[in-house]
Structure formats: C-alpha cells, structure tokens
C-alpha atoms as a PDB file:
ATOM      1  CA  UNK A   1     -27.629  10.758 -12.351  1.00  0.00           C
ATOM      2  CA  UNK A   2     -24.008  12.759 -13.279  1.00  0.00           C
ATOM      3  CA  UNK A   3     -21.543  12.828 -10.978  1.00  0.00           C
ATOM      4  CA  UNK A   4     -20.100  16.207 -10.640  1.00  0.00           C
ATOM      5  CA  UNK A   5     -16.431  16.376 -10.279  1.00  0.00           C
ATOM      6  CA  UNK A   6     -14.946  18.631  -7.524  1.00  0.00           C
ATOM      7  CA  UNK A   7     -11.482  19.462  -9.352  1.00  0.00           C
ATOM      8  CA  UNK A   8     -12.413  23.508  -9.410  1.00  0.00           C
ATOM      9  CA  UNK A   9      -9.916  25.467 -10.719  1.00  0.00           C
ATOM     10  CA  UNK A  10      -9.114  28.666  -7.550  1.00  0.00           C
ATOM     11  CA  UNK A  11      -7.179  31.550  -7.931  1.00  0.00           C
ATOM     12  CA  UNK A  12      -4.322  32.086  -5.889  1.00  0.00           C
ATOM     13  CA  UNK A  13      -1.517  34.463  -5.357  1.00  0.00           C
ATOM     14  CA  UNK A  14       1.620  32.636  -6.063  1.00  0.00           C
ATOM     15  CA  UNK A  15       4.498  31.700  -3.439  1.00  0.00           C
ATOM     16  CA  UNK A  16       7.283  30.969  -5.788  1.00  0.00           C
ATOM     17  CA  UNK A  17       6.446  32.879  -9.212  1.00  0.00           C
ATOM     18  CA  UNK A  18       6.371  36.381  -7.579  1.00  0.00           C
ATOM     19  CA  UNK A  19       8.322  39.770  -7.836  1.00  0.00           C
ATOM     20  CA  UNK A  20       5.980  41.870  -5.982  1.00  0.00           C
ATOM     21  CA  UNK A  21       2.896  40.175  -4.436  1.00  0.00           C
ATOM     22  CA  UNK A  22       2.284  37.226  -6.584  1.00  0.00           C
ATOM     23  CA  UNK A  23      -0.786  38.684  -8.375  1.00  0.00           C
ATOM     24  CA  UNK A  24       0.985  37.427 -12.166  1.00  0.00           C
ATOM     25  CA  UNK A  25       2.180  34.279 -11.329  1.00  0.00           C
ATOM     26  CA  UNK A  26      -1.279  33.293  -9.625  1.00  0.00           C
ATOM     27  CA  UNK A  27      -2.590  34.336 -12.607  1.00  0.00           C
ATOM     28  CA  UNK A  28      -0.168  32.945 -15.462  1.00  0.00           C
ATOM     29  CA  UNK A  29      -0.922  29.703 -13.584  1.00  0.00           C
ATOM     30  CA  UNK A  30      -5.024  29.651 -13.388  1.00  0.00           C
ATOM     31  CA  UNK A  31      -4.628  30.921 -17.480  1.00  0.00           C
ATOM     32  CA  UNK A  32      -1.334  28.352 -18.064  1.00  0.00           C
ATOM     33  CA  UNK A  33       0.476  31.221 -19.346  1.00  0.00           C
ATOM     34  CA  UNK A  34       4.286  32.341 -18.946  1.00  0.00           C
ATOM     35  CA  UNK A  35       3.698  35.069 -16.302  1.00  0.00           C
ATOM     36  CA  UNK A  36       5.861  37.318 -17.960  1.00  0.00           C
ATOM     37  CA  UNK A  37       2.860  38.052 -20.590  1.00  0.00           C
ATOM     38  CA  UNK A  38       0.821  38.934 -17.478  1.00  0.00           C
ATOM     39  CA  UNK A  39       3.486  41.157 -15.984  1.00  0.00           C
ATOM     40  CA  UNK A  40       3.452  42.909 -19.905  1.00  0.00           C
ATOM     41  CA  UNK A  41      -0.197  43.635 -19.939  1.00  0.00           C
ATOM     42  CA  UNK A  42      -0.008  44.918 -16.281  1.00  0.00           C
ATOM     43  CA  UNK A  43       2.524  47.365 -17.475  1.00  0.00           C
ATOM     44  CA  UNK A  44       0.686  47.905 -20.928  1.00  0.00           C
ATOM     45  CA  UNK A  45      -2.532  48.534 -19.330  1.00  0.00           C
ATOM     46  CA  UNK A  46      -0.715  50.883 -16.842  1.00  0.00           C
ATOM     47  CA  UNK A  47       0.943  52.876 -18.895  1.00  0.00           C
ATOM     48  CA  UNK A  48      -2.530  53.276 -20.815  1.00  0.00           C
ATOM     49  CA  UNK A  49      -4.366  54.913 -18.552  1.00  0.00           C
ATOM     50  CA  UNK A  50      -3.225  53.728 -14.775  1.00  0.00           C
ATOM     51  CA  UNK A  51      -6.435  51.178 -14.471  1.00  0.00           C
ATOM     52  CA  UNK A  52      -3.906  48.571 -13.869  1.00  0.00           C
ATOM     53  CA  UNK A  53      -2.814  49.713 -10.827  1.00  0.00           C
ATOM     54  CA  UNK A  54      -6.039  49.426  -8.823  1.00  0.00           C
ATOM     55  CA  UNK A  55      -6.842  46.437 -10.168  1.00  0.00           C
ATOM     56  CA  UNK A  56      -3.456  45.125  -9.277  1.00  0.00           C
ATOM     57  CA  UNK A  57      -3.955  46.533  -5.491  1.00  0.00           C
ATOM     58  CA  UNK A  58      -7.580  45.024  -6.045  1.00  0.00           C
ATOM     59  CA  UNK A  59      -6.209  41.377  -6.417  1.00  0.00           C
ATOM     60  CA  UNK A  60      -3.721  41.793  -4.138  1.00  0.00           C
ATOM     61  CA  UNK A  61      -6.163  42.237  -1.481  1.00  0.00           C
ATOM     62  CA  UNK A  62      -8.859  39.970  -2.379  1.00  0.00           C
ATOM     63  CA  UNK A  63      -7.167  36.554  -4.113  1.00  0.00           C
ATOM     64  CA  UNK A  64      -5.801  34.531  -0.846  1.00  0.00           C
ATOM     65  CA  UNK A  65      -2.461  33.338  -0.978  1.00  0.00           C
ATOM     66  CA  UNK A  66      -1.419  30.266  -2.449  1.00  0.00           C
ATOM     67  CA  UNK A  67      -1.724  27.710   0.695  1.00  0.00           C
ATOM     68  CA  UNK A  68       1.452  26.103   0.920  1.00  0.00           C
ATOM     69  CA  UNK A  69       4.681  25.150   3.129  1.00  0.00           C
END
C-alpha cells in the first residue's frame, strides 16, 4: 500500500508580496513566478476586455489570506 503525502500545494493571498490585496503575489507564489508577470496579465487581460477585473474581485473574495504573524 502507497503512502500518500500530505504536502498540498493551497492558494493564498499574500501578506508581504502585495500592492492591492495580495491576489498576484499569492499567485506568483503557488505558479513560482515573479509576480510582476501576474500583475502584467491582470492589466493585459483588463485592458482586453475588463474580464480581469471580476475575476480579480472574484479571488479577492474567495482565496483566504495567507495565515501568518
């Protein structure tokens, strides 16, 4: 029988990599990408169409906050 490992990687909203809400830098670290690529899609994808918006707002509601000090 396998033993299943428990090291999950979560999601989280980031304390210290953060201008606005923490959304890129949560995200730059579950990928391990520079968050400033993140931040440039964001803006890409917003200035595209606007999508990026809600989905930022989205995240910002639903991924918890990185637990912390």
């Amino acid at each position: 029988m396998k033993q299943i490992s428990k090291s999950c990687k979560k999601l989280w909203r980031s304390r210290t990599d953060r201008k606005i809400a923490g959304v890129c830098g949560g995200l730059g670290d579950y990928f391990q990408v520079d968050s400033l690529w993140i931040r440039l899609i964001f803006v890409l994808f917003f200035l595209a169409g606007g999508a990026a918006f809600l989905v930022y707002l989205v995240m910002w509601l639903l991924v918890p906050l990185e637990p912390g000090k």
